[in-house]
N, C-alpha and C. Protein backbone atom coordinates (compact mmCIF):
# COMPACT_ATOMS: atom_id res chain seq x y z
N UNK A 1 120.77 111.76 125.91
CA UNK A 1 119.60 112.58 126.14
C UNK A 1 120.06 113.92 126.69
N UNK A 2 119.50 115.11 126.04
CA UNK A 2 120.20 116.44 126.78
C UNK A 2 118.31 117.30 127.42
N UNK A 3 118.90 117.81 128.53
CA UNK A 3 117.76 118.64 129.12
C UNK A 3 118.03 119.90 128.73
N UNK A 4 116.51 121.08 128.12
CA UNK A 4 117.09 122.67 128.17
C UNK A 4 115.32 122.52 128.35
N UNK A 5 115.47 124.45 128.90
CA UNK A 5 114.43 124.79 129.07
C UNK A 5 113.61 124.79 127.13
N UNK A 6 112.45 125.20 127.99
CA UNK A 6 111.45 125.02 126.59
C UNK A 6 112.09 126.22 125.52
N UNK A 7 112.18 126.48 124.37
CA UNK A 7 112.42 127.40 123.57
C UNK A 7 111.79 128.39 123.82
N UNK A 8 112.17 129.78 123.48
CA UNK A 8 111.23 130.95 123.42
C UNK A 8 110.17 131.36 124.77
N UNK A 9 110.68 130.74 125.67
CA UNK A 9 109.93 131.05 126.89
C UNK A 9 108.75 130.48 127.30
N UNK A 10 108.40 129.55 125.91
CA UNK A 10 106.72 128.95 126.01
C UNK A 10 107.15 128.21 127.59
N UNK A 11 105.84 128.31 127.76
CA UNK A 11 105.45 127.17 128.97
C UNK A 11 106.80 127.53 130.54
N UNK A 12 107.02 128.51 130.52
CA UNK A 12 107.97 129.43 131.50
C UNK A 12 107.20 128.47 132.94
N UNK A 13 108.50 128.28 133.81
CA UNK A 13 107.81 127.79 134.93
C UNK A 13 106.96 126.15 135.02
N UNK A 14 107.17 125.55 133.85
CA UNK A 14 107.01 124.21 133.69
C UNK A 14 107.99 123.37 133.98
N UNK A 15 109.26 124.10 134.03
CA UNK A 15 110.00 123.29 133.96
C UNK A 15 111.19 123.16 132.67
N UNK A 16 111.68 121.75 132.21
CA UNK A 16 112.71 121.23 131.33
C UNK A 16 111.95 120.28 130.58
N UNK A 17 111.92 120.24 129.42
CA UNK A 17 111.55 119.48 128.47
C UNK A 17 112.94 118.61 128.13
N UNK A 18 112.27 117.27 127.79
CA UNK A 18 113.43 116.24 127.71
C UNK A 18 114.09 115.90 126.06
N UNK A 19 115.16 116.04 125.45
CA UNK A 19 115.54 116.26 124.55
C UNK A 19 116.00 114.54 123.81
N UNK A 20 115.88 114.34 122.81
CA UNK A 20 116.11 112.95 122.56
C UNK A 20 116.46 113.02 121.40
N UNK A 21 117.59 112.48 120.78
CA UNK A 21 117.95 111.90 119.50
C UNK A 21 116.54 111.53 118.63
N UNK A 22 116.61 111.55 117.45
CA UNK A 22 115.60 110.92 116.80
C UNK A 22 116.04 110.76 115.35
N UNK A 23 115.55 109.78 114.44
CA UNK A 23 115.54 109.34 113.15
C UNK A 23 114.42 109.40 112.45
N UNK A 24 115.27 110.22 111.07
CA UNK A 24 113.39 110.75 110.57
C UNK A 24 114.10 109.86 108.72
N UNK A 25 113.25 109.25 108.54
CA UNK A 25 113.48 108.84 107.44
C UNK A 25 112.68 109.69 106.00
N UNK A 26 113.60 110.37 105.12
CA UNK A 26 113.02 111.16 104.19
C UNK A 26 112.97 110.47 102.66
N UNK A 27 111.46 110.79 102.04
CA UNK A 27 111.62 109.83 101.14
C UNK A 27 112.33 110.39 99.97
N UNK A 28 112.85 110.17 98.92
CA UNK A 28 113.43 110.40 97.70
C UNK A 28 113.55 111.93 97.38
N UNK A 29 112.32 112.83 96.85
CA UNK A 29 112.36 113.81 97.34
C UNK A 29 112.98 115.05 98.25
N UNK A 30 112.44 114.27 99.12
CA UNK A 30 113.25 114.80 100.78
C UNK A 30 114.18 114.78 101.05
N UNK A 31 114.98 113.74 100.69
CA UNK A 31 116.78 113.67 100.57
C UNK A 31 116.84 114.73 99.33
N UNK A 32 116.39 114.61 97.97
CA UNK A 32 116.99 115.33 97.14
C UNK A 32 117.03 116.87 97.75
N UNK A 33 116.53 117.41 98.44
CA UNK A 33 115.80 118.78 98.90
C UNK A 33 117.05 118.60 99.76
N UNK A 34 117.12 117.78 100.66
CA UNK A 34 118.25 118.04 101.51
C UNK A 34 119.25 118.16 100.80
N UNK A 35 119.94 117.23 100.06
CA UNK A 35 121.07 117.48 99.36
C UNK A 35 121.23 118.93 98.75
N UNK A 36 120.36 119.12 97.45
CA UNK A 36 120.64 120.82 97.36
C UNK A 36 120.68 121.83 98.25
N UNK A 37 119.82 121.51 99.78
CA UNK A 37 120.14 122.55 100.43
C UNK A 37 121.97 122.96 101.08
N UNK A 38 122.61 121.26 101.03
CA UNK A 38 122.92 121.32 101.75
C UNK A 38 124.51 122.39 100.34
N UNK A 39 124.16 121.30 99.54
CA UNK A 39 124.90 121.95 98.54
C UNK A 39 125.11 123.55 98.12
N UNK A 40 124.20 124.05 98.59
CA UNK A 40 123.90 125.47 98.54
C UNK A 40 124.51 126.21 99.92
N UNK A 41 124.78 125.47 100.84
CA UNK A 41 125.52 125.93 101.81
C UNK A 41 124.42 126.38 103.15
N UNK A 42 123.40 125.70 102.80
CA UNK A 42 122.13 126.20 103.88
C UNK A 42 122.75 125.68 105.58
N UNK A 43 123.14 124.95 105.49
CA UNK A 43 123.85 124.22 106.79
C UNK A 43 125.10 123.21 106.60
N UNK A 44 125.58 123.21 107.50
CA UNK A 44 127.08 122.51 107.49
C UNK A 44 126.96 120.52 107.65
N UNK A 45 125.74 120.48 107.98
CA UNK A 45 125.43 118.50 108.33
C UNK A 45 123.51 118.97 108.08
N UNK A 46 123.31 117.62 107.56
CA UNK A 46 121.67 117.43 107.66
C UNK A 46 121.07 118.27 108.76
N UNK A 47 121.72 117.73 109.60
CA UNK A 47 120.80 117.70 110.93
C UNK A 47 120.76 119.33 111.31
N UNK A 48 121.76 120.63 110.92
CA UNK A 48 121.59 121.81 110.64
C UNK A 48 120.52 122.12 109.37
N UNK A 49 120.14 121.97 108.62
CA UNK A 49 119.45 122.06 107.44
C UNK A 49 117.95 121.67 107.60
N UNK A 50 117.65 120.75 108.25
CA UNK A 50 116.50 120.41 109.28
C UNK A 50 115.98 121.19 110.05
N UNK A 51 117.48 121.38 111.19
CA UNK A 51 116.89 122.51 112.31
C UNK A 51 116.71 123.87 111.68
N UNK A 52 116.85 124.45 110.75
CA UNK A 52 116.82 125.79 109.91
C UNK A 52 115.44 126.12 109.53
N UNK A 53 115.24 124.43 108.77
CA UNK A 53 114.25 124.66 107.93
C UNK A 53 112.87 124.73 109.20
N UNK A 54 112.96 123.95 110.11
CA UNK A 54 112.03 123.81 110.92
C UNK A 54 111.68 125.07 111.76
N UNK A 55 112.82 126.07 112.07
CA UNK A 55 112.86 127.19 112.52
C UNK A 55 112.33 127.90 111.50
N UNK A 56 112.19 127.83 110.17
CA UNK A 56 111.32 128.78 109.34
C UNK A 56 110.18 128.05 109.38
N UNK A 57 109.65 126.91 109.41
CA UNK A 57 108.36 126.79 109.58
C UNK A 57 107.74 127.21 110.53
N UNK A 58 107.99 127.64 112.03
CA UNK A 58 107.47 127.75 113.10
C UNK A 58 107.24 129.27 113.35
N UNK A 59 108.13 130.02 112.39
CA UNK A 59 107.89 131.23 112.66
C UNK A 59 107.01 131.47 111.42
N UNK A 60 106.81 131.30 110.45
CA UNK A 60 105.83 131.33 109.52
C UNK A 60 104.99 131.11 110.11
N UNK A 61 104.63 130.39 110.50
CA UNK A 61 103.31 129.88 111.30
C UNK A 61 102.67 130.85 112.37
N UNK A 62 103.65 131.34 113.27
CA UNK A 62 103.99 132.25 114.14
C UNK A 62 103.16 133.46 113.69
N UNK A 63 103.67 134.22 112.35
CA UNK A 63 103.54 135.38 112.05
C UNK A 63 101.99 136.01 111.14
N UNK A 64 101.50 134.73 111.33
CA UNK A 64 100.02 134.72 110.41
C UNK A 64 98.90 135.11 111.48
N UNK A 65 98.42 136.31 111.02
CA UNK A 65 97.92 137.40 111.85
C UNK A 65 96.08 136.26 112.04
N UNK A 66 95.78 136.74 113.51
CA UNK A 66 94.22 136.04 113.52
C UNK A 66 93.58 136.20 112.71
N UNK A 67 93.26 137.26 112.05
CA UNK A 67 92.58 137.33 110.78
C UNK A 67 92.46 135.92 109.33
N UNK A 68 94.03 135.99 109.61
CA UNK A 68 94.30 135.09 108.23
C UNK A 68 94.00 133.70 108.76
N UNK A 69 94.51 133.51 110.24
CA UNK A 69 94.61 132.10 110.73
C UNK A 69 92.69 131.80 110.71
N UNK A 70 91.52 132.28 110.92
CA UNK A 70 90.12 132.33 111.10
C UNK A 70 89.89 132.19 109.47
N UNK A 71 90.30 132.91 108.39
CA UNK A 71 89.83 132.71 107.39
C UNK A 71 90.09 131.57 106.55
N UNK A 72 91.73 130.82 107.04
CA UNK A 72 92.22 129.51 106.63
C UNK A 72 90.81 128.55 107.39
N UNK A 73 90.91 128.96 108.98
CA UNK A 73 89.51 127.85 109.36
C UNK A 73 88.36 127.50 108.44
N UNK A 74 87.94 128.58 108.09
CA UNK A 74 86.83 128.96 107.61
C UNK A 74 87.02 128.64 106.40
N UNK A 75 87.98 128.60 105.65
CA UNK A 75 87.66 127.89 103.93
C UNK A 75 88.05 126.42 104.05
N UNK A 76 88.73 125.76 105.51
CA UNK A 76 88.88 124.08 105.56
C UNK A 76 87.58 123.67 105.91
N UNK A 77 86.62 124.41 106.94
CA UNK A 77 85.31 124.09 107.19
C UNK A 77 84.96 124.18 105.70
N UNK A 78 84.74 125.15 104.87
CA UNK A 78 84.00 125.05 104.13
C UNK A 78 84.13 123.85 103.01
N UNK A 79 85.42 123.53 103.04
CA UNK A 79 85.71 121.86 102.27
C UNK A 79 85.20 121.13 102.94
N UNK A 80 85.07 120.93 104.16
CA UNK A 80 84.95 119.49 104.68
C UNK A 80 83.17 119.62 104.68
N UNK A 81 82.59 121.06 104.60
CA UNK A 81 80.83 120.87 104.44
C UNK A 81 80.80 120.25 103.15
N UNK A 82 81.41 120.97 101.83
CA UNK A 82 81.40 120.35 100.91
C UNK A 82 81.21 119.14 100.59
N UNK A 83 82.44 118.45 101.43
CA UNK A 83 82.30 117.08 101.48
C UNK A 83 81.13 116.66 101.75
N UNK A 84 80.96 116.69 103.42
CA UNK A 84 79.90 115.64 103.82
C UNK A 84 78.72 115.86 103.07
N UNK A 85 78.33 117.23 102.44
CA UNK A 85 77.03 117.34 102.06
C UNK A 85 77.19 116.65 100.47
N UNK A 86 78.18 116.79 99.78
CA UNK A 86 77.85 115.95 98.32
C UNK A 86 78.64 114.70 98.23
N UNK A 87 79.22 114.03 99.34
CA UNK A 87 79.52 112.88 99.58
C UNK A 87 80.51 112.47 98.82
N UNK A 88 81.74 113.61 98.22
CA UNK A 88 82.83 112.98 97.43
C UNK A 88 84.20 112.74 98.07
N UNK A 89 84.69 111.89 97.14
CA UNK A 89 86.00 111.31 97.12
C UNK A 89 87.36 111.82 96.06
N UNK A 90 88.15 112.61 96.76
CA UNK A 90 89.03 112.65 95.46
C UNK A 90 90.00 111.47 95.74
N UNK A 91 90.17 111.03 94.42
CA UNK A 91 91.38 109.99 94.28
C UNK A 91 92.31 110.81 92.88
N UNK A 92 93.40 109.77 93.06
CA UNK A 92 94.70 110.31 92.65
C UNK A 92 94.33 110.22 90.78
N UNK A 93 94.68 111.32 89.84
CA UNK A 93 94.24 111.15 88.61
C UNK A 93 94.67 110.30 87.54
N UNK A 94 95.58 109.54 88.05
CA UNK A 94 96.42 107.95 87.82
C UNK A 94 94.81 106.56 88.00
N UNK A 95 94.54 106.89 89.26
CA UNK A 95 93.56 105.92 89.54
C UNK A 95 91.74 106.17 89.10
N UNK A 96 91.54 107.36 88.59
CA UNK A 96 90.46 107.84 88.02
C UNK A 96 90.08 107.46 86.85
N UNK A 97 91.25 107.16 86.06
CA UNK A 97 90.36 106.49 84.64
C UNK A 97 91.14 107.59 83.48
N UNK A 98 91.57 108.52 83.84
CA UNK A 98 91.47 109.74 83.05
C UNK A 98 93.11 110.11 82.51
């Protein structure tokens, strides 16, 4: 188990967040994705190629101005009115008949 402060300063003055090994099982896909990344030279072991990729998700996330983040709200509300008001179900187009 290793202790460091929180990343990026969040939560300053909280303290040490506790660091732990973990096992993430990736399905078929997910290994293949790893493998080319790794093949491509994106990181030197999985577990670099992970932490990379996860560091671009967080700042993506990061960089999406209030504007955009309110208008994503606002078109998931508008699915989920969709929903409840005409009461559908999507299923997979394997299991539809079609």
């Amino acid at each position: 188990m290793v202790t460091g402060p929180l990343p990026g300063g969040v939560g300053s003055g909280l303290g040490q967040v506790l660091l732990k090994a973990m096992t993430v099982q990736l399905t078929p896909h997910g290994q293949q994705l790893l493998e080319a990344a790794l093949a491509r030279g994106v990181g030197c072991s999985p577990e670099e190629v992970v932490e990379r990729a996860l560091e671009v998700a967080t700042s993506a996330a990061a960089t999406l101005s209030g504007e955009e983040l309110e208008r994503r709200r606002q078109a998931v509300a508008s699915m989920l009115a969709f929903h409840r008001d005409y009461h559908l179900t999507l299923v997979p187009a394997s299991a539809s008949g079609t």
